[in-house]
Protein backbone atom coordinates (compact mmCIF):
# COMPACT_ATOMS: atom_id res chain seq x y z
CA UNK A 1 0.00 0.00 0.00
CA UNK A 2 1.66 3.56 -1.22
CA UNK A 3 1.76 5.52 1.92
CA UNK A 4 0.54 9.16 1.88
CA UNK A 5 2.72 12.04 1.52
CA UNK A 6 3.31 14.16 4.33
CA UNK A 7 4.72 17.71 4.18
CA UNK A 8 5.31 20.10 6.65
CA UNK A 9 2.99 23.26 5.88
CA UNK A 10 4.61 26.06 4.10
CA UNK A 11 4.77 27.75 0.27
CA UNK A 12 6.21 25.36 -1.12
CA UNK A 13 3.85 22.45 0.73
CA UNK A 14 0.89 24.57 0.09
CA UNK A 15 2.29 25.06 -3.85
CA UNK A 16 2.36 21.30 -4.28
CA UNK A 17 -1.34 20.85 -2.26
CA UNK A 18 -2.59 23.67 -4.55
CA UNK A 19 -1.67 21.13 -7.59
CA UNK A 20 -2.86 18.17 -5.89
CA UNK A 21 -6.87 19.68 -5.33
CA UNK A 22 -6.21 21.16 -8.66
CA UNK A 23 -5.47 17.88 -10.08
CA UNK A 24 -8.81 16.34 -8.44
CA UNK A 25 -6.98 14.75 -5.14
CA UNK A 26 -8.24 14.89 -1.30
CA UNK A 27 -5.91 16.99 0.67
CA UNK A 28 -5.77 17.17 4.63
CA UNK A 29 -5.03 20.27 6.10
CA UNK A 30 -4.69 22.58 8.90
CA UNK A 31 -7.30 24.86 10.08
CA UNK A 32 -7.71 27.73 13.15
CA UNK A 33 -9.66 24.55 14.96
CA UNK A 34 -8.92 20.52 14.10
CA UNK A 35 -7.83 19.07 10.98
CA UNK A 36 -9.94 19.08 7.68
CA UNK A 37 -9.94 17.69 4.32
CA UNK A 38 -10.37 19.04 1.52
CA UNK A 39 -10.90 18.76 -2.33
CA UNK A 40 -11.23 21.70 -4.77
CA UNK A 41 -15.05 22.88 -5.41
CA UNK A 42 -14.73 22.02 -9.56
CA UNK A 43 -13.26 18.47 -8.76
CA UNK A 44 -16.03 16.12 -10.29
CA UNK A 45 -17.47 13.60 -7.20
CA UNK A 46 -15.15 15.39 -4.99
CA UNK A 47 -17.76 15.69 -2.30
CA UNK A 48 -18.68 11.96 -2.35
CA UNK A 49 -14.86 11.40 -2.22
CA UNK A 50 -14.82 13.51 1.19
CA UNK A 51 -17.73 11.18 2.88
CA UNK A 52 -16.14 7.86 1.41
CA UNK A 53 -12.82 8.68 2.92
CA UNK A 54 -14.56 9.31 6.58
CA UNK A 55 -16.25 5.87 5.91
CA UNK A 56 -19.99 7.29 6.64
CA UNK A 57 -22.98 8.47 4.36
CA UNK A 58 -23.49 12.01 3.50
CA UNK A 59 -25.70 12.94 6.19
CA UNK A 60 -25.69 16.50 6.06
CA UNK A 61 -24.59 19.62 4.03
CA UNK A 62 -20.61 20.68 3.74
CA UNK A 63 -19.14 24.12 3.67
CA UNK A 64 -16.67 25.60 1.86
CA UNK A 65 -13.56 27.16 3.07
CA UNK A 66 -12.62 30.35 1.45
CA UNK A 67 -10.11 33.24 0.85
CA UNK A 68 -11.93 36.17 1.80
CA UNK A 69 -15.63 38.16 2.01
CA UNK A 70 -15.12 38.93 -1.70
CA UNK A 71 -14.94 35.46 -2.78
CA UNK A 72 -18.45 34.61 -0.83
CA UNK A 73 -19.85 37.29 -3.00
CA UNK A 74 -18.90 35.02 -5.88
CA UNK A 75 -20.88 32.47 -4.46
CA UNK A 76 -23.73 33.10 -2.68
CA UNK A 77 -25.72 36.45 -2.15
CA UNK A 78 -24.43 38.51 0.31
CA UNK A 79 -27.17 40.90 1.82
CA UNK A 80 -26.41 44.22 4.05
CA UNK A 81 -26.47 41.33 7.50
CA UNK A 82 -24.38 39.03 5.77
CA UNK A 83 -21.55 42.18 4.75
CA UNK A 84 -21.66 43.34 8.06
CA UNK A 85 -20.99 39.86 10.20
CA UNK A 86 -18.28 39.15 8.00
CA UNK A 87 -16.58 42.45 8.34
CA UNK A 88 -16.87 42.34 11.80
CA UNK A 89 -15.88 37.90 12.21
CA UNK A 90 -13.96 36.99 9.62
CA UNK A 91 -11.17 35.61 9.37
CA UNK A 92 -12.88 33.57 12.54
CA UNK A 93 -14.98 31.45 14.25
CA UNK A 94 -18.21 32.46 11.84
CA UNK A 95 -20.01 29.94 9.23
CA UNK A 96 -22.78 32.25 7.25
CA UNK A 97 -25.52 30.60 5.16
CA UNK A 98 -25.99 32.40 2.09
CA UNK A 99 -28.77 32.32 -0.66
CA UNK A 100 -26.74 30.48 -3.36
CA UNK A 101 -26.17 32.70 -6.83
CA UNK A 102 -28.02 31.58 -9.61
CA UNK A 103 -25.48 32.33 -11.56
CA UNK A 104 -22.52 30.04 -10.26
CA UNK A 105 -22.59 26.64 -10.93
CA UNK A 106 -22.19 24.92 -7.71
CA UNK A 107 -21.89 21.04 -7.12
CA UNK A 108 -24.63 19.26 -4.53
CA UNK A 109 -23.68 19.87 -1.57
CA UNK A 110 -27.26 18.47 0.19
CA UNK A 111 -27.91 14.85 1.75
CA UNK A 112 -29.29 13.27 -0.96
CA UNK A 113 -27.08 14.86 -4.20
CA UNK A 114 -29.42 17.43 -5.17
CA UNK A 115 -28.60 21.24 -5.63
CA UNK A 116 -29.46 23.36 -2.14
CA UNK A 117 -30.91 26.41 -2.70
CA UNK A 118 -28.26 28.02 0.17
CA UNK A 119 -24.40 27.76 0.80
CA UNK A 120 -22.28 27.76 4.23
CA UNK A 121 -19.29 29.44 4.06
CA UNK A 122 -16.35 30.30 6.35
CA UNK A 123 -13.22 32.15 5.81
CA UNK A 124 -10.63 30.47 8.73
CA UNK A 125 -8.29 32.36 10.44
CA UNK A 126 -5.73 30.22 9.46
CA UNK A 127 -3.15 30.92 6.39
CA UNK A 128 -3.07 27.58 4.87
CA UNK A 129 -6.90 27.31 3.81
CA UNK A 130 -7.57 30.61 2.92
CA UNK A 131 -3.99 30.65 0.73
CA UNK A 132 -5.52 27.44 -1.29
CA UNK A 133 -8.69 28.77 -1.42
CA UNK A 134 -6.92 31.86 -3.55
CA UNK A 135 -5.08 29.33 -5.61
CA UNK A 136 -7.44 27.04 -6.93
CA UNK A 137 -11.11 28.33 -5.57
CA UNK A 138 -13.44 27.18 -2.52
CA UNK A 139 -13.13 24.44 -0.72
CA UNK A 140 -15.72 21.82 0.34
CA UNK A 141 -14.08 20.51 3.47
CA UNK A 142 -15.13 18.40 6.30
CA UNK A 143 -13.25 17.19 9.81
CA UNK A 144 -10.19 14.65 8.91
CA UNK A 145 -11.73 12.17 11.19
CA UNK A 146 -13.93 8.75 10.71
CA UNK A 147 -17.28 8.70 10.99
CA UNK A 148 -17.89 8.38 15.03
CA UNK A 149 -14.47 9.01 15.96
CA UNK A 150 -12.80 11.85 17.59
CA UNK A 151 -11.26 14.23 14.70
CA UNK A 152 -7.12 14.08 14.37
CA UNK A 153 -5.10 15.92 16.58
CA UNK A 154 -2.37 16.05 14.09
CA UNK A 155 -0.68 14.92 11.02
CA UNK A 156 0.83 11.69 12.51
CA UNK A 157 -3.05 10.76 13.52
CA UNK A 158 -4.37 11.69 10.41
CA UNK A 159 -2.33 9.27 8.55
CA UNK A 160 -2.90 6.63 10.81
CA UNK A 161 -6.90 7.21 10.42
CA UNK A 162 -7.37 7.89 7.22
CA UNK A 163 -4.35 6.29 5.36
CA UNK A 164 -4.44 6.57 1.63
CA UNK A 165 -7.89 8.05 1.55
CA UNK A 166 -6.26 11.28 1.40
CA UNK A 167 -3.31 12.13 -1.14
CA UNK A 168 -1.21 15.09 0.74
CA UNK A 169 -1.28 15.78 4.27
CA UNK A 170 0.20 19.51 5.31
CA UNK A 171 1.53 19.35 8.76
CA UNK A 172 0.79 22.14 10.67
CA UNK A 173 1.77 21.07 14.01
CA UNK A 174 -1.24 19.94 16.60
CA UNK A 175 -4.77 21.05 16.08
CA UNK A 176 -5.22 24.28 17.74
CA UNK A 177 -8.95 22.74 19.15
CA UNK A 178 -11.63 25.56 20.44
CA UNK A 179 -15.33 25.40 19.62
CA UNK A 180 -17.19 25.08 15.88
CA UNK A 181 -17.88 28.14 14.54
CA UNK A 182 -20.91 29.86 15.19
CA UNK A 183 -23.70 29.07 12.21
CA UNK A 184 -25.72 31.83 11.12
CA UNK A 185 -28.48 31.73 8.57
CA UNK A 186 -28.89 35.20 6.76
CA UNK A 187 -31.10 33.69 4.22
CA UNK A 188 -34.09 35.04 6.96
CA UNK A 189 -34.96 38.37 8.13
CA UNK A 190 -34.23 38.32 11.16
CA UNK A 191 -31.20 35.98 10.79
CA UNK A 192 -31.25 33.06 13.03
CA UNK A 193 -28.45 31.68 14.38
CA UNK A 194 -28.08 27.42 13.56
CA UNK A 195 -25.44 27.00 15.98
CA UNK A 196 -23.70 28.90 18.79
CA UNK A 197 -20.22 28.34 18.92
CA UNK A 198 -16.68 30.05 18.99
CA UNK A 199 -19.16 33.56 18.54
CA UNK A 200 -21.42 34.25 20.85
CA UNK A 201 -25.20 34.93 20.17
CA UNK A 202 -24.96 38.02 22.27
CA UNK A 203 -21.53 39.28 20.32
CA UNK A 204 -23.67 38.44 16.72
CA UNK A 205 -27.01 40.25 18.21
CA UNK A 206 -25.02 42.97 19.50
CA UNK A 207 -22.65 43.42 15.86
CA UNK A 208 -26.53 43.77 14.05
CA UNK A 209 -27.87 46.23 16.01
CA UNK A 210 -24.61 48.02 16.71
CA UNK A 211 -25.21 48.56 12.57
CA UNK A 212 -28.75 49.93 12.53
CA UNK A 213 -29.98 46.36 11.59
CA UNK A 214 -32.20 43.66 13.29
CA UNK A 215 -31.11 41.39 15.97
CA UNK A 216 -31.31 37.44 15.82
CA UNK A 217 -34.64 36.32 15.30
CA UNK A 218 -35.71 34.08 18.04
């Protein structure tokens, strides 16, 4: 069995990872909280290649990693709630649920392979994804982990787990850890939030209203 490559994250690591998604290939990575992996957004079946590799069924939608607020706007519609949280929590802890563009082709990111009508998107605050986000686009990811397990600490555990189901590893070091970003859907007026995490409800009530807009909808 050909064992996975493993290079310490850097330029030149994140060069050769930018060729690998390019190329259609999993990549795991580092991010501001555990592990992910990773395959480029125009890679054809590269979602179902995420789910296979963590051994379990696509049970529920994936985001995408990206570079920055102005490549969400090249995906999904970002409305006057939407602009503001991301000015104000990105790079960070914050997932936002935008109206997809009907304009962008996007693959099927839903449980059962059909189109959603939304997208959930996150720019890390971590160099790594967002740098391969600006090389080769967004970046469905999910947690480098098997289905039911506890997600990878680090590279070494990653390799062990998941073995060749990935094609590059970038070592960052240990996960950093900390709590899942805070979900918010902005799709609604009031936006709701999906799931409280590193961002507080209070900290994303008080950013709307701080900006003349209305709080979280209850």
């Amino acid at each position: 069995m050909a064992t996975t490559r493993r290079l310490t994250d850097g330029p030149d690591a994140r060069a050769e990872a930018a060729r690998v998604l390019a190329g259609g290939g999993i990549v795991a990575l580092p991010t501001d909280t555990v592990y992910g992996i990773a395959v480029s957004i125009d890679t054809p079946g590269g979602i179902e290649r995420l789910f296979a590799a963590k051994q379990r069924p696509p049970d529920k939608a994936i985001a995408l990693l990206i570079a920055d607020a102005a490549q969400a706007g090249e995906l999904g519609e970002l409305n006057q709630p939407a602009t503001t949280l991301a000015a104000a929590f990105w790079p960070g802890g914050l997932t936002l649920i935008l109206r997809r563009r009907p304009d962008r082709g996007l693959p099927a990111l839903g449980t059962d392979g059909t189109a959603l009508q939304t997208v959930g998107l996150r720019v890390p605050d971590h160099e790594t994804p967002r740098a391969l986000a600006r090389a080769v686009g967004p970046l469905p990811t999910t947690s480098a982990n098997r289905s039911g397990e506890p997600e990878a600490r680090d590279a070494a555990e990653i390799q062990s787990l998941l073995g060749d189901a990935v094609d590059l590893i970038l070592d960052g070091g240990p996960a950093h850890g900390g709590p899942a970003s805070t979900v918010v859907d902005t799709t609604v007026d009031p936006v709701r939030i999906l799931r409280e995490g590193a961002i507080s409800a209070v900290d994303i009530d008080s950013c709307l209203t701080s900006a003349r807009l209305p709080g979280v909808g209850r």
